[in-house]
N, C-alpha and C. Protein backbone atom coordinates (compact mmCIF):
# COMPACT_ATOMS: atom_id res chain seq x y z
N UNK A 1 14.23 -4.10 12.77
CA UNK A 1 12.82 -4.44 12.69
C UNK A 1 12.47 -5.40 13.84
N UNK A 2 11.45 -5.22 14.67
CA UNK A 2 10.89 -6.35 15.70
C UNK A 2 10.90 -7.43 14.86
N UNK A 3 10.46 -8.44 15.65
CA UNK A 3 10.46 -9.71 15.19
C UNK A 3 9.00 -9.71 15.02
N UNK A 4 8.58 -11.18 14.05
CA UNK A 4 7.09 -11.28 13.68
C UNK A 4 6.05 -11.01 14.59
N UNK A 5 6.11 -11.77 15.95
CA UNK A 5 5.30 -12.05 16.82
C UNK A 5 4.80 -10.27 16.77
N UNK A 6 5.55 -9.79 17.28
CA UNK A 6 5.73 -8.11 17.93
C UNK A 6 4.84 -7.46 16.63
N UNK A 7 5.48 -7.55 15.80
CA UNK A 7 4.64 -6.41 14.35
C UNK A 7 3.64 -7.04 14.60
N UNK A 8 3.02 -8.42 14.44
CA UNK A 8 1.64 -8.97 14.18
C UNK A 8 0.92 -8.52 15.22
N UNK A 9 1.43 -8.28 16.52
CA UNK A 9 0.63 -7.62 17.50
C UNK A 9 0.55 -6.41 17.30
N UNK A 10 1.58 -5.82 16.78
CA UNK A 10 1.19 -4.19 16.88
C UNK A 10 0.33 -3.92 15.81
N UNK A 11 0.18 -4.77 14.53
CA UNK A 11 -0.60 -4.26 13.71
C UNK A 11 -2.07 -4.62 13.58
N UNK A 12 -2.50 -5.80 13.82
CA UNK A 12 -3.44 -6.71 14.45
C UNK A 12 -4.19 -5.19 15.50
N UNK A 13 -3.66 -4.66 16.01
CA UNK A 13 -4.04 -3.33 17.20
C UNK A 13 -4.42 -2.09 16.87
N UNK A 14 -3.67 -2.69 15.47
CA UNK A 14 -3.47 -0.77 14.85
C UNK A 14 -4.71 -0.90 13.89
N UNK A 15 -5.22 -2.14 13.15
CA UNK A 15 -6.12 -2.32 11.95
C UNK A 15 -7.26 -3.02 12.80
N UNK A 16 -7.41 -2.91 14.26
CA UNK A 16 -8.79 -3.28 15.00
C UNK A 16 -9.04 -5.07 14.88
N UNK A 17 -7.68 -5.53 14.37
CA UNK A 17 -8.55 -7.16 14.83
C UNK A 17 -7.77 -7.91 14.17
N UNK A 18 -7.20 -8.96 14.58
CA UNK A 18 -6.43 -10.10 14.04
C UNK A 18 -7.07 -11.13 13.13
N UNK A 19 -6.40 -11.46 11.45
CA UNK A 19 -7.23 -11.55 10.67
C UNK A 19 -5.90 -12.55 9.68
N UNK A 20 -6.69 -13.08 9.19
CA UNK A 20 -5.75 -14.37 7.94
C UNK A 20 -4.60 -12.93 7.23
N UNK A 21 -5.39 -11.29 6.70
CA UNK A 21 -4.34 -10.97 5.59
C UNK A 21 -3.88 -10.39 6.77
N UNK A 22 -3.99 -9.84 7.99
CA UNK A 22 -2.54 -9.16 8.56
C UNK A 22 -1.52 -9.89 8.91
N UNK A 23 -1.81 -11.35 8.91
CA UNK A 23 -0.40 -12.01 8.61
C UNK A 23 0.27 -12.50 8.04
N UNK A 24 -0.66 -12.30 6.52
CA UNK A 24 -0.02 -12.47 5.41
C UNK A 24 0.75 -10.83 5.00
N UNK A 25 -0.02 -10.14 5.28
CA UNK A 25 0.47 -8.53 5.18
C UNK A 25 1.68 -8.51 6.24
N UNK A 26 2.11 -8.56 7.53
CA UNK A 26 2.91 -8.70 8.08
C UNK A 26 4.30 -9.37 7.65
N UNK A 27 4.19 -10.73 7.18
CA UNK A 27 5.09 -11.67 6.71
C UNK A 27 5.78 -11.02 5.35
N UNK A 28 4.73 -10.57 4.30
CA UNK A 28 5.12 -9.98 3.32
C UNK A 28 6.20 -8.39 2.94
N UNK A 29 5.54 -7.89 4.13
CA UNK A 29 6.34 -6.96 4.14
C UNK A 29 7.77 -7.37 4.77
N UNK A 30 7.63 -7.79 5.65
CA UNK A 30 9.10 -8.39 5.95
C UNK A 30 9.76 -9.10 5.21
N UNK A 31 9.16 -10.18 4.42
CA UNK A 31 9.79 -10.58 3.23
C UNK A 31 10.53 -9.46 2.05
N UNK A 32 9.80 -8.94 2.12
CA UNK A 32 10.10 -7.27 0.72
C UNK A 32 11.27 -6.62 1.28
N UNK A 33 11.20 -6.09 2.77
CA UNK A 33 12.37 -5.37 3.19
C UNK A 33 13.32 -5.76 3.37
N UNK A 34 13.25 -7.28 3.58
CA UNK A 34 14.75 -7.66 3.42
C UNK A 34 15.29 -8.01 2.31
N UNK A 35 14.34 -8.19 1.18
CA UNK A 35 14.67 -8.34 -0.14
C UNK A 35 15.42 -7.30 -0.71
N UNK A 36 15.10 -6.13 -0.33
CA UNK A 36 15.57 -5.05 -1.30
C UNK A 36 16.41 -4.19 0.57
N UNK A 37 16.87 -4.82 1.66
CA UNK A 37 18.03 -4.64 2.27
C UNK A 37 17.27 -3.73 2.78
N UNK A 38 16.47 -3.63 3.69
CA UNK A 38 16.06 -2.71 4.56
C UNK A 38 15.68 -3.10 5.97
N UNK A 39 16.58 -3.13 6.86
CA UNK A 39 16.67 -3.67 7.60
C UNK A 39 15.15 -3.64 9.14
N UNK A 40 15.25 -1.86 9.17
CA UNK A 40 14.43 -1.46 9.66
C UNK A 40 13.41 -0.40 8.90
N UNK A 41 12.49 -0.66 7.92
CA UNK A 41 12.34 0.54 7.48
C UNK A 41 11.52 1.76 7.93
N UNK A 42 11.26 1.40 9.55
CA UNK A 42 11.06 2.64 10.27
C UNK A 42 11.69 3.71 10.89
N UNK A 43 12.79 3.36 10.80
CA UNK A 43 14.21 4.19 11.64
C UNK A 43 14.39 5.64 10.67
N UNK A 44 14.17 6.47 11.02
CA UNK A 44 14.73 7.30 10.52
C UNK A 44 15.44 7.24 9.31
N UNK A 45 16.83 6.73 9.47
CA UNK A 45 17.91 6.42 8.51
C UNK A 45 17.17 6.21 7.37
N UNK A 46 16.13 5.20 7.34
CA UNK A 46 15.60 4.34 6.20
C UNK A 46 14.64 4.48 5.61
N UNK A 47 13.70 5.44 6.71
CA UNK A 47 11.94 5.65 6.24
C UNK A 47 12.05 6.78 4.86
N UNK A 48 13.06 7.30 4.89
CA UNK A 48 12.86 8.01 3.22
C UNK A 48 13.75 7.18 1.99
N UNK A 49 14.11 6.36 2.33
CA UNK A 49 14.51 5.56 0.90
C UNK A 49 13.74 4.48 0.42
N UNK A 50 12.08 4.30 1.46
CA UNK A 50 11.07 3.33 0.96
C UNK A 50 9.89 3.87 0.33
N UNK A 51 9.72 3.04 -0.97
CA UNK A 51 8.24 3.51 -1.41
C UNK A 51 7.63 2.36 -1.59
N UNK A 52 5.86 1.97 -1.29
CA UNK A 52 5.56 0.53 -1.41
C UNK A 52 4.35 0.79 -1.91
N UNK A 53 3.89 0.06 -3.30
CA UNK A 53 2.72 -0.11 -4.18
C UNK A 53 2.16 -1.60 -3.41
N UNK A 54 0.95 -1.00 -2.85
CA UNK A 54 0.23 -2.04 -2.26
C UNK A 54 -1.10 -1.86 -3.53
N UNK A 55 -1.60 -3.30 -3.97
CA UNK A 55 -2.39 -3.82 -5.13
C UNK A 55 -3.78 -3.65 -4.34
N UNK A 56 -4.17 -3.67 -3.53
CA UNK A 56 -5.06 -4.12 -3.15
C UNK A 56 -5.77 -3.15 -1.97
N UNK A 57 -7.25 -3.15 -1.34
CA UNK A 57 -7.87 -2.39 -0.41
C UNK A 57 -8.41 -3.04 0.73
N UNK A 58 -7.33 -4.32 1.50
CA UNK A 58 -7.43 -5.14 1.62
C UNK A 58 -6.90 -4.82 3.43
N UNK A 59 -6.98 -5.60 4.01
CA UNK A 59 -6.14 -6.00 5.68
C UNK A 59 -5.31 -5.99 5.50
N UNK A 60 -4.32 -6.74 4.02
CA UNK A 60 -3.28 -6.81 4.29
C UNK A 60 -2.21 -5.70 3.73
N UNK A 61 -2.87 -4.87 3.49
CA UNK A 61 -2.16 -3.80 3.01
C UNK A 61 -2.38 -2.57 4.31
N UNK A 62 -3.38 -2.59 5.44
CA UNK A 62 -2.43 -2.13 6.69
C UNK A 62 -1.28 -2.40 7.08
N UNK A 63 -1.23 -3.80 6.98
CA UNK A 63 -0.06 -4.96 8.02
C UNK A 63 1.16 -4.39 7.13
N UNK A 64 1.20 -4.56 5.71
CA UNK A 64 2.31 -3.74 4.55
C UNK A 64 2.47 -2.56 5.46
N UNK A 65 1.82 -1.64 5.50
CA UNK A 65 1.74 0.23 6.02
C UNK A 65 2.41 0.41 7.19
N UNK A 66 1.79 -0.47 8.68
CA UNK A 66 2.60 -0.85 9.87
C UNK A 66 3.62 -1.01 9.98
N UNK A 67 3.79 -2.02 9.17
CA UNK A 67 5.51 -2.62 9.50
C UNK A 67 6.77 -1.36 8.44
N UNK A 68 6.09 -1.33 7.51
CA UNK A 68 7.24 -0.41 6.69
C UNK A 68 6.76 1.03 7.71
N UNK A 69 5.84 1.21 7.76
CA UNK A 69 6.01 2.92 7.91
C UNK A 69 5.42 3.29 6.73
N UNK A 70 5.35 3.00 5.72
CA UNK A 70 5.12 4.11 4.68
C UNK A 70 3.32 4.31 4.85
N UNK A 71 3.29 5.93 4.44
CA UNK A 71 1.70 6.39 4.59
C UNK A 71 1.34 7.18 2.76
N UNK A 72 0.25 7.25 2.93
CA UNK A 72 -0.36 8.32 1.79
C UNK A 72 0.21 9.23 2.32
N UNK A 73 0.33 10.02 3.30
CA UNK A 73 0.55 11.13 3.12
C UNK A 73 2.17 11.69 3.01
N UNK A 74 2.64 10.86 3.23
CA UNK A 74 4.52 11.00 2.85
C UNK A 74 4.55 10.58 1.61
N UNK A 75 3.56 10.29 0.54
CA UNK A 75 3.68 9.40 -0.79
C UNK A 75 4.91 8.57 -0.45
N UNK A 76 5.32 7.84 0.45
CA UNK A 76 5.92 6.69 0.15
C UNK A 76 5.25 5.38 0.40
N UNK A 77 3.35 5.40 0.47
CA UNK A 77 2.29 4.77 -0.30
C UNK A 77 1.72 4.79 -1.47
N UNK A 78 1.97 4.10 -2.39
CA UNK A 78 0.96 3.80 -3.20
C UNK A 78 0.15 2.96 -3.75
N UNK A 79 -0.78 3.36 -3.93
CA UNK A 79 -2.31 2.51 -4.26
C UNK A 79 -2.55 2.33 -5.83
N UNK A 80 -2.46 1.15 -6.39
CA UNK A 80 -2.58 0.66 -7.65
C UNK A 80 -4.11 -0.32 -7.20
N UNK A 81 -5.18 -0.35 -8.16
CA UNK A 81 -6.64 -1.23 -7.36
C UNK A 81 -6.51 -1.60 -8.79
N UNK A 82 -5.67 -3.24 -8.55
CA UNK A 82 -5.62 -4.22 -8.76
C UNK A 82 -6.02 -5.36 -8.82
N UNK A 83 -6.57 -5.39 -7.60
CA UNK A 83 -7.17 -6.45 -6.75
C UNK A 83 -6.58 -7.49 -6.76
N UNK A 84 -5.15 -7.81 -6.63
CA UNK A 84 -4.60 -8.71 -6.41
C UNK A 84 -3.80 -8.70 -4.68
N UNK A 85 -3.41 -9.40 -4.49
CA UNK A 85 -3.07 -9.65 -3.10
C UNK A 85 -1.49 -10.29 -2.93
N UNK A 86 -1.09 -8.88 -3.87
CA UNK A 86 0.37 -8.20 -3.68
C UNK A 86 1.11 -6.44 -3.48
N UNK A 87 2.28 -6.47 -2.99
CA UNK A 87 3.21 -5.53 -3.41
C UNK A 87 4.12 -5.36 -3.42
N UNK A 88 4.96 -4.04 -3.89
CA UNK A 88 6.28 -3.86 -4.39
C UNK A 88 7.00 -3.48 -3.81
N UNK A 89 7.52 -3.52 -3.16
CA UNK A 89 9.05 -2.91 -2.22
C UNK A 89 10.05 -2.22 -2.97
N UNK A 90 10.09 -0.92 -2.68
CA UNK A 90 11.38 -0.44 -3.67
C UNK A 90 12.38 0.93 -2.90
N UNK A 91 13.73 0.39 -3.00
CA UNK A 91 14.54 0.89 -2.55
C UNK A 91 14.46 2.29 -3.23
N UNK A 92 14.49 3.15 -3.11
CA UNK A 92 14.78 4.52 -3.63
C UNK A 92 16.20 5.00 -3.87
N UNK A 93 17.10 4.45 -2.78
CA UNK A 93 18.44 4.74 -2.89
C UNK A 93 19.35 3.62 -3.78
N UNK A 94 18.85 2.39 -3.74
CA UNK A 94 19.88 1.43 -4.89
C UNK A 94 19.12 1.22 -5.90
N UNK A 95 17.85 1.53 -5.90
CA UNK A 95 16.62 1.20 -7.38
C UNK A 95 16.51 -0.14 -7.42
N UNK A 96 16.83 -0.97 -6.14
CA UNK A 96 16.39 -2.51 -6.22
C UNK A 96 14.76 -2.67 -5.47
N UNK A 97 14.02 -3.31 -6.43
CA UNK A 97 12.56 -3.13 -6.06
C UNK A 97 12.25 -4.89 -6.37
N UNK A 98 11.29 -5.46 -5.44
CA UNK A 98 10.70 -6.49 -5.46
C UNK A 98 9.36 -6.43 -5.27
N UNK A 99 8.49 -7.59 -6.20
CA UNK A 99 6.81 -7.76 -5.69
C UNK A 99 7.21 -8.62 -5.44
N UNK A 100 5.75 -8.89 -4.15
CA UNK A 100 5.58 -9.76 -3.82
C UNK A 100 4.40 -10.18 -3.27
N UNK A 101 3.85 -11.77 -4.07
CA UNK A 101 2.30 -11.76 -4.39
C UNK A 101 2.29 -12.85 -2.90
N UNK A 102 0.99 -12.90 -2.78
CA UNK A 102 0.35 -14.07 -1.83
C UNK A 102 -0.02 -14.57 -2.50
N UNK A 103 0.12 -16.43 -2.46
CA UNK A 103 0.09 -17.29 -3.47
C UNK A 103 -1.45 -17.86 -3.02
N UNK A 104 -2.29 -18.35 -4.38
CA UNK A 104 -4.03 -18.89 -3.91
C UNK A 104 -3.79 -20.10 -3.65
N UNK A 105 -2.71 -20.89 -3.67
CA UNK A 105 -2.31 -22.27 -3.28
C UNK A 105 -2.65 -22.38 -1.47
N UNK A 106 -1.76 -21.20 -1.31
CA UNK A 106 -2.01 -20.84 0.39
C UNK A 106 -3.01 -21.18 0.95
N UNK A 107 -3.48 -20.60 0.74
CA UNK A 107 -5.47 -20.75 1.00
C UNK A 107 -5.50 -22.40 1.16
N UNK A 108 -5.68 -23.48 -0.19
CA UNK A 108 -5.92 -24.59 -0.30
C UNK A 108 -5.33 -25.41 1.10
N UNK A 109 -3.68 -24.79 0.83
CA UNK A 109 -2.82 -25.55 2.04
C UNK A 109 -2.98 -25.48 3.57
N UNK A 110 -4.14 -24.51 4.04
CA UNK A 110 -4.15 -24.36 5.08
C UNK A 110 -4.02 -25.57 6.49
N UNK A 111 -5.19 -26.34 5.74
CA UNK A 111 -5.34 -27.61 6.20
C UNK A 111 -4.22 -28.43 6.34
N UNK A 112 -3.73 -28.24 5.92
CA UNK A 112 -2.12 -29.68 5.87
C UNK A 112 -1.49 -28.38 7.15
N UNK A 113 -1.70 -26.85 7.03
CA UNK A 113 -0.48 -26.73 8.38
C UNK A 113 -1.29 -26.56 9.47
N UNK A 114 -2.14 -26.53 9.60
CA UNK A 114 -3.07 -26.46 10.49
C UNK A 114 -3.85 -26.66 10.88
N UNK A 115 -3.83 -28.46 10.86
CA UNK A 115 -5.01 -29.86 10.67
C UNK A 115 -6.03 -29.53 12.08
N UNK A 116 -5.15 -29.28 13.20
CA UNK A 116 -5.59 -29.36 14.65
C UNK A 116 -6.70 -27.83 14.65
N UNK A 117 -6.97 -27.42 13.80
CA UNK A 117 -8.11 -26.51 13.87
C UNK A 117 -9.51 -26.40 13.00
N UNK A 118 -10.69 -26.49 13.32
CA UNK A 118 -11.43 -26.66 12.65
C UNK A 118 -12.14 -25.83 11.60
N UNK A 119 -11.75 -24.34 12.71
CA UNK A 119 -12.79 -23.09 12.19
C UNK A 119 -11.81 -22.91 11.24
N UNK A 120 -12.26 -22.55 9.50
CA UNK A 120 -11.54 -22.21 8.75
C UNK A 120 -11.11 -20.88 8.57
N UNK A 121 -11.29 -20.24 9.58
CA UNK A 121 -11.24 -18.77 9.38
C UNK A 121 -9.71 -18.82 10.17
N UNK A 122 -10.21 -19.23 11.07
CA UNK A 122 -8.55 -18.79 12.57
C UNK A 122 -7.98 -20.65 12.18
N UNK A 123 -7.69 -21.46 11.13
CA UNK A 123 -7.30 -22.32 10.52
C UNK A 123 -6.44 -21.50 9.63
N UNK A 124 -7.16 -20.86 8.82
CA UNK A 124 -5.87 -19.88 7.70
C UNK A 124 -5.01 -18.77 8.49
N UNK A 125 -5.78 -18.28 9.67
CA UNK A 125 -4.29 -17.01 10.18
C UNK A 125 -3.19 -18.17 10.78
N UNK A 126 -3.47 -19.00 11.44
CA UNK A 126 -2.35 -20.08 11.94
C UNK A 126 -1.63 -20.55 11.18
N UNK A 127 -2.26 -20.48 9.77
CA UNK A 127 -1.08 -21.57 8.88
C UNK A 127 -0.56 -20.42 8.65
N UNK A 128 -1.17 -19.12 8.05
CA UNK A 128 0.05 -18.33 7.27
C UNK A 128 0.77 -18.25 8.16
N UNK A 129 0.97 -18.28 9.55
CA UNK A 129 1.85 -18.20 10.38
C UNK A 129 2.97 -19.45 9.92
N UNK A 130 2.50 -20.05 9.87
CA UNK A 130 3.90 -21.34 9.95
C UNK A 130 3.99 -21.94 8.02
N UNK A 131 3.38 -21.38 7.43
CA UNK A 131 3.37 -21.94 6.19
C UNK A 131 5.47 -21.26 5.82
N UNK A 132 6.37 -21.93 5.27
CA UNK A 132 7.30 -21.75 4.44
C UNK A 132 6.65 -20.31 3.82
N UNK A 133 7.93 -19.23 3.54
CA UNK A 133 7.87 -18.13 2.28
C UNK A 133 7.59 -18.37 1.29
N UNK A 134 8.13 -19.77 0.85
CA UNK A 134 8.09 -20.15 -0.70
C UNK A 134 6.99 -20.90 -0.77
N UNK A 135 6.18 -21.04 0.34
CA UNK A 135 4.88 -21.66 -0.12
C UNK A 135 3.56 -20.30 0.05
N UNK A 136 4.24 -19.97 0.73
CA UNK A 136 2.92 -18.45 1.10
C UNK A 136 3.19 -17.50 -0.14
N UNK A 137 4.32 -17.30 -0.52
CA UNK A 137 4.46 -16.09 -1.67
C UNK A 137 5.18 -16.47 -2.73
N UNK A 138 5.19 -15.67 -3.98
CA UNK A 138 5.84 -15.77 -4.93
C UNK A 138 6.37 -14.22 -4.82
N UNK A 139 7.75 -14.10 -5.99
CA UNK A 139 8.48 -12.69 -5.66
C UNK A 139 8.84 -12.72 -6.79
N UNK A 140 9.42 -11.50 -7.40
CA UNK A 140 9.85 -11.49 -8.45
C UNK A 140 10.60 -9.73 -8.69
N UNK A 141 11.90 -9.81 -8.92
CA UNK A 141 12.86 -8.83 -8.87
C UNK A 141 12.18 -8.25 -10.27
N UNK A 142 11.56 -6.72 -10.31
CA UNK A 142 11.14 -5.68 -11.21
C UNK A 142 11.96 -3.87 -11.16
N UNK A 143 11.68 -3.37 -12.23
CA UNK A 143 11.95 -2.58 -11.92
C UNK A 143 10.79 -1.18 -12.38
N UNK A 144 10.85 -0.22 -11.42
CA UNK A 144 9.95 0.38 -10.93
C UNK A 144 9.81 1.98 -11.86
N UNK A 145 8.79 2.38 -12.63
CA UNK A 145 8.59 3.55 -13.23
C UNK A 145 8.14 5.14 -12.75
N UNK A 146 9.20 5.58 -11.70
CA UNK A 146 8.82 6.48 -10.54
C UNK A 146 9.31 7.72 -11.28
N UNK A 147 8.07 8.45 -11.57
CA UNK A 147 8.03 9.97 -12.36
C UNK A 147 8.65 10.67 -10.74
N UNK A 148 9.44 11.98 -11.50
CA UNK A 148 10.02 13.49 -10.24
C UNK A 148 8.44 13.05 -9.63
N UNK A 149 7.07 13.50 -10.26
CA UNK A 149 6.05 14.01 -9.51
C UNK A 149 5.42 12.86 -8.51
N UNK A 150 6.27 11.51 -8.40
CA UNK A 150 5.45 10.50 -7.59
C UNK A 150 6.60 10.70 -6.92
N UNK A 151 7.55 11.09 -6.42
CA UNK A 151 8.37 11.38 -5.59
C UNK A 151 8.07 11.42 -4.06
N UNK A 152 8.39 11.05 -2.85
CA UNK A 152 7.94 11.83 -1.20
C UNK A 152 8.97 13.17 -1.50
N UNK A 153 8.29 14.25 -0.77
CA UNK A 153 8.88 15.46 -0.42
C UNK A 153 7.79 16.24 -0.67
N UNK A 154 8.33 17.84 -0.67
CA UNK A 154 7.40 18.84 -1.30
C UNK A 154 6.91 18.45 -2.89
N UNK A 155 5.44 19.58 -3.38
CA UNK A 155 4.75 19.61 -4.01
C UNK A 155 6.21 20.52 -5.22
N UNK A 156 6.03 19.53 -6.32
CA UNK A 156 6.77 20.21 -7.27
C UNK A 156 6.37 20.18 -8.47
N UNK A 157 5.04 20.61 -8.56
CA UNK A 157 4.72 20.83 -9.75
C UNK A 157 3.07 20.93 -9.44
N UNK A 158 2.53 22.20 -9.70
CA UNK A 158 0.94 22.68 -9.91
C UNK A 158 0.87 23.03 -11.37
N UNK A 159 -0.58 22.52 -11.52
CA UNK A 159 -1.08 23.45 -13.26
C UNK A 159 -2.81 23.90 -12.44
N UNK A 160 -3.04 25.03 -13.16
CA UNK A 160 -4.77 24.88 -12.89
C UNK A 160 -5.91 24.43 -13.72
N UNK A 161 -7.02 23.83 -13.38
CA UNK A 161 -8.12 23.78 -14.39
C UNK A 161 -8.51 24.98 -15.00
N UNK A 162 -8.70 24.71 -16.48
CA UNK A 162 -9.07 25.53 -17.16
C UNK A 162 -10.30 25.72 -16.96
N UNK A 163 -11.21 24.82 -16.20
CA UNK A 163 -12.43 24.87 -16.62
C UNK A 163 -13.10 25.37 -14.60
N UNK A 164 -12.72 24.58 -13.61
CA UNK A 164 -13.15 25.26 -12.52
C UNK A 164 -11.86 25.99 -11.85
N UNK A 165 -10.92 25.84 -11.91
CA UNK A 165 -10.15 26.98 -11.18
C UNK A 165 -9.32 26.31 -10.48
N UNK A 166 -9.46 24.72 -9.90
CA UNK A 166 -8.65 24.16 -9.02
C UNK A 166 -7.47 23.75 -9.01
N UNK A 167 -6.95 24.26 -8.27
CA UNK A 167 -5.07 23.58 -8.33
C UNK A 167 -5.07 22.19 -8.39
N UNK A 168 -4.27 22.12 -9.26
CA UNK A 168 -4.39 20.36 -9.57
C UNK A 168 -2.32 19.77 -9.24
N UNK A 169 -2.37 19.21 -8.29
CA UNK A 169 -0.62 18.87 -7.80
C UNK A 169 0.00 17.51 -8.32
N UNK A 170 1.19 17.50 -8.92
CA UNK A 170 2.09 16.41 -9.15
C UNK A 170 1.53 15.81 -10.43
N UNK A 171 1.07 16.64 -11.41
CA UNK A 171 0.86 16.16 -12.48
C UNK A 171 -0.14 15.34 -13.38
N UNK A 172 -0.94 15.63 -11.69
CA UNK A 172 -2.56 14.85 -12.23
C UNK A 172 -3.41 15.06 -13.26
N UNK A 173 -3.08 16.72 -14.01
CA UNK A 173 -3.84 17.33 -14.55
C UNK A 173 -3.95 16.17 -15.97
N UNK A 174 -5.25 16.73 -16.74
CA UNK A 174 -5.36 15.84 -18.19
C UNK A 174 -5.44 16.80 -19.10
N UNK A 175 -4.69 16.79 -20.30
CA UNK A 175 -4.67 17.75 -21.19
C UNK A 175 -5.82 17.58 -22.35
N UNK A 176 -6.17 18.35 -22.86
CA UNK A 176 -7.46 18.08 -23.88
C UNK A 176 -7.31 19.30 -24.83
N UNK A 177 -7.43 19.13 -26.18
CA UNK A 177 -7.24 20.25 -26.79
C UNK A 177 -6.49 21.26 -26.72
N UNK A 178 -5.00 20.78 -25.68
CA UNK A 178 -4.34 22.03 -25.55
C UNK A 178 -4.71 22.72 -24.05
N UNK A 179 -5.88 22.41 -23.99
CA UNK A 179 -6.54 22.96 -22.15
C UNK A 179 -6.19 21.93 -20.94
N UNK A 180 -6.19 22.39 -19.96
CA UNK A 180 -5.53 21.24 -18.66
C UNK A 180 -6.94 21.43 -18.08
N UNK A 181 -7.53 20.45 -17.52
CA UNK A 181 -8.57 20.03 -16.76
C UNK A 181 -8.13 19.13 -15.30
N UNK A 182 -8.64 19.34 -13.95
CA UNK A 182 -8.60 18.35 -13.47
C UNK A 182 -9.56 17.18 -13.82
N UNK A 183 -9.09 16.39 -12.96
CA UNK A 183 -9.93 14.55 -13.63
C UNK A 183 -11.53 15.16 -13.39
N UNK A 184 -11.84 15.32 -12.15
CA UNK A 184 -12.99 16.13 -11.61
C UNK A 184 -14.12 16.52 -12.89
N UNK A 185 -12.86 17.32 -13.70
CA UNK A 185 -13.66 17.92 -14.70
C UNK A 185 -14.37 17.16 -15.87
N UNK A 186 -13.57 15.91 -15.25
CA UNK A 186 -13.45 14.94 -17.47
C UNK A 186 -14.42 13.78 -16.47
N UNK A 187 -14.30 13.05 -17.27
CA UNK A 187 -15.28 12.08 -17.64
C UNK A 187 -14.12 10.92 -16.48
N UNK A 188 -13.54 11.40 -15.81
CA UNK A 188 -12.61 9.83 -15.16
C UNK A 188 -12.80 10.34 -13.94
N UNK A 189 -13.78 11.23 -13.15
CA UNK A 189 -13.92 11.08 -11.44
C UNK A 189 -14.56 9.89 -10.73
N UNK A 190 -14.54 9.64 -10.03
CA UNK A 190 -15.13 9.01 -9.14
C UNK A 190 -16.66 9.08 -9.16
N UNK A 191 -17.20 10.71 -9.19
CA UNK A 191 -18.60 10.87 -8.61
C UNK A 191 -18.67 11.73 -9.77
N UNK A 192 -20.19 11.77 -9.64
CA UNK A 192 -21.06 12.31 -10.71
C UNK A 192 -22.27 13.38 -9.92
N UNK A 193 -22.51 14.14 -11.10
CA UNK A 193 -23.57 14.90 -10.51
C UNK A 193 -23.51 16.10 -9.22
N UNK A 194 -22.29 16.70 -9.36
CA UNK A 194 -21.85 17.42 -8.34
C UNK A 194 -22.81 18.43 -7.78
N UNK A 195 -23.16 19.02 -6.88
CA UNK A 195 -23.81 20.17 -6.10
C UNK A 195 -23.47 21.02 -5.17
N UNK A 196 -23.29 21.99 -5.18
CA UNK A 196 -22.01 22.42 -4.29
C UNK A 196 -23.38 22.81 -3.26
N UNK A 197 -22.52 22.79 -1.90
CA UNK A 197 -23.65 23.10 -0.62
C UNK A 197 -23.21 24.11 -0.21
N UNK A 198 -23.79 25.09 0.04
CA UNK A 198 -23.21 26.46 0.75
C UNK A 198 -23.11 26.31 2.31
N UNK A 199 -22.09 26.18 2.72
CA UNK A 199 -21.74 25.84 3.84
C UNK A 199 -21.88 27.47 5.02
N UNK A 200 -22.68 27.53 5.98
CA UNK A 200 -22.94 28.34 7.30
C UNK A 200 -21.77 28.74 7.71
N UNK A 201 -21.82 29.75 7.86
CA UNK A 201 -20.41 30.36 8.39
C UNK A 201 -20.16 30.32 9.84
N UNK A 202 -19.30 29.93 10.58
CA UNK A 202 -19.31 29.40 11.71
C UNK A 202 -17.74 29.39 12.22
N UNK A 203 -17.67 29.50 13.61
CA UNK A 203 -16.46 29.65 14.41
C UNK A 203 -15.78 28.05 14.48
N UNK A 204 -14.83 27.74 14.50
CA UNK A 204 -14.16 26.99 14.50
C UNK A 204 -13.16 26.66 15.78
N UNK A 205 -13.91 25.74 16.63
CA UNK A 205 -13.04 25.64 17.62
C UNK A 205 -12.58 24.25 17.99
């Protein structure tokens, strides 16, 4: 794994702007991977034995994404909206998994590490820089409830809606009376009031 300076720049680049959580997101993830022995977890060797539950929709859950590698689309991301301003590191190959929260003390302490600045904004990215682990985070060794279908790899397991037709993957479906529905269908989507638009038929280039 680069050293701090290096990730905080590359990710700071990658999430459009240097900010208090990408270096709390930065620090954290490095904290996690070496917790649960992952030395680099971008290398090849390593990027399929990580999966990381980031809590939050936050900056610092790029800086988490950057430094591990892990994406939505390899599911070795996942998104729990929590709204807390932690996550979980978990080995896939030894089943040793750690969270790990950003502490609200942090915040308070800024000032004691980083008296010589006034603006409180670029006052808190400086301290999380130099604040102690054990004052920036709390951790705590858990262990992790990973169904076959939250797995990275291929799709291993489809059912269809009974009710519109759509393939529903990895077990999302909801059963009701015996019938499988996607969420879409029930009362737990996102959006309401659907309208389908008939889309112009058109070349694609």
């Amino acid at each position: 794994m680069d050293n701090f300076n290096t990730l905080l720049d590359g990710s700071a680049n990658a999430h459009g702007h240097l900010c208090p959580g990408q270096v709390v997101g930065v620090r954290m993830a490095m904290l996690g991977c070496r917790m649960i022995e992952l030395s680099n977890p971008s290398a090849l060797n390593q990027i399929k034995k990580l999966i990381v539950y980031v809590e939050m929709d936050r900056c610092t859950a790029d800086a988490v994404s950057y430094v591990t590698g892990v994406k939505l689309g390899r599911r070795s991301l996942k998104f729990k909206d929590y709204g807390i301003m932690a996550a979980t590191f978990f080995n896939i190959e030894t089943k040793k998994a750690v969270r790990v929260l950003s502490t609200e003390e942090s915040r308070e302490l800024a000032s004691i590490y980083a008296p010589e600045i006034p603006d409180k904004y670029t006052q808190q990215t400086e301290a999380y820089k130099r604040m102690p682990e054990n004052v920036l985070f709390r951790a705590w060794n858990v262990s992790v409830r990973l169904d076959d279908s939250d797995m990275p790899g291929p799709t291993r397991y489809k059912t269809v809606c009974s009710h519109c037709g759509q393939v529903i993957r990895d077990r999302r479906e909801v059963i009701h009376n015996g019938r499988v529905f996607c969420k879409p269908c029930t009362d737990d989507a996102y959006f309401i009031n659907p309208r389908e638009i008939i889309l112009k038929q058109d070349v694609f280039s």
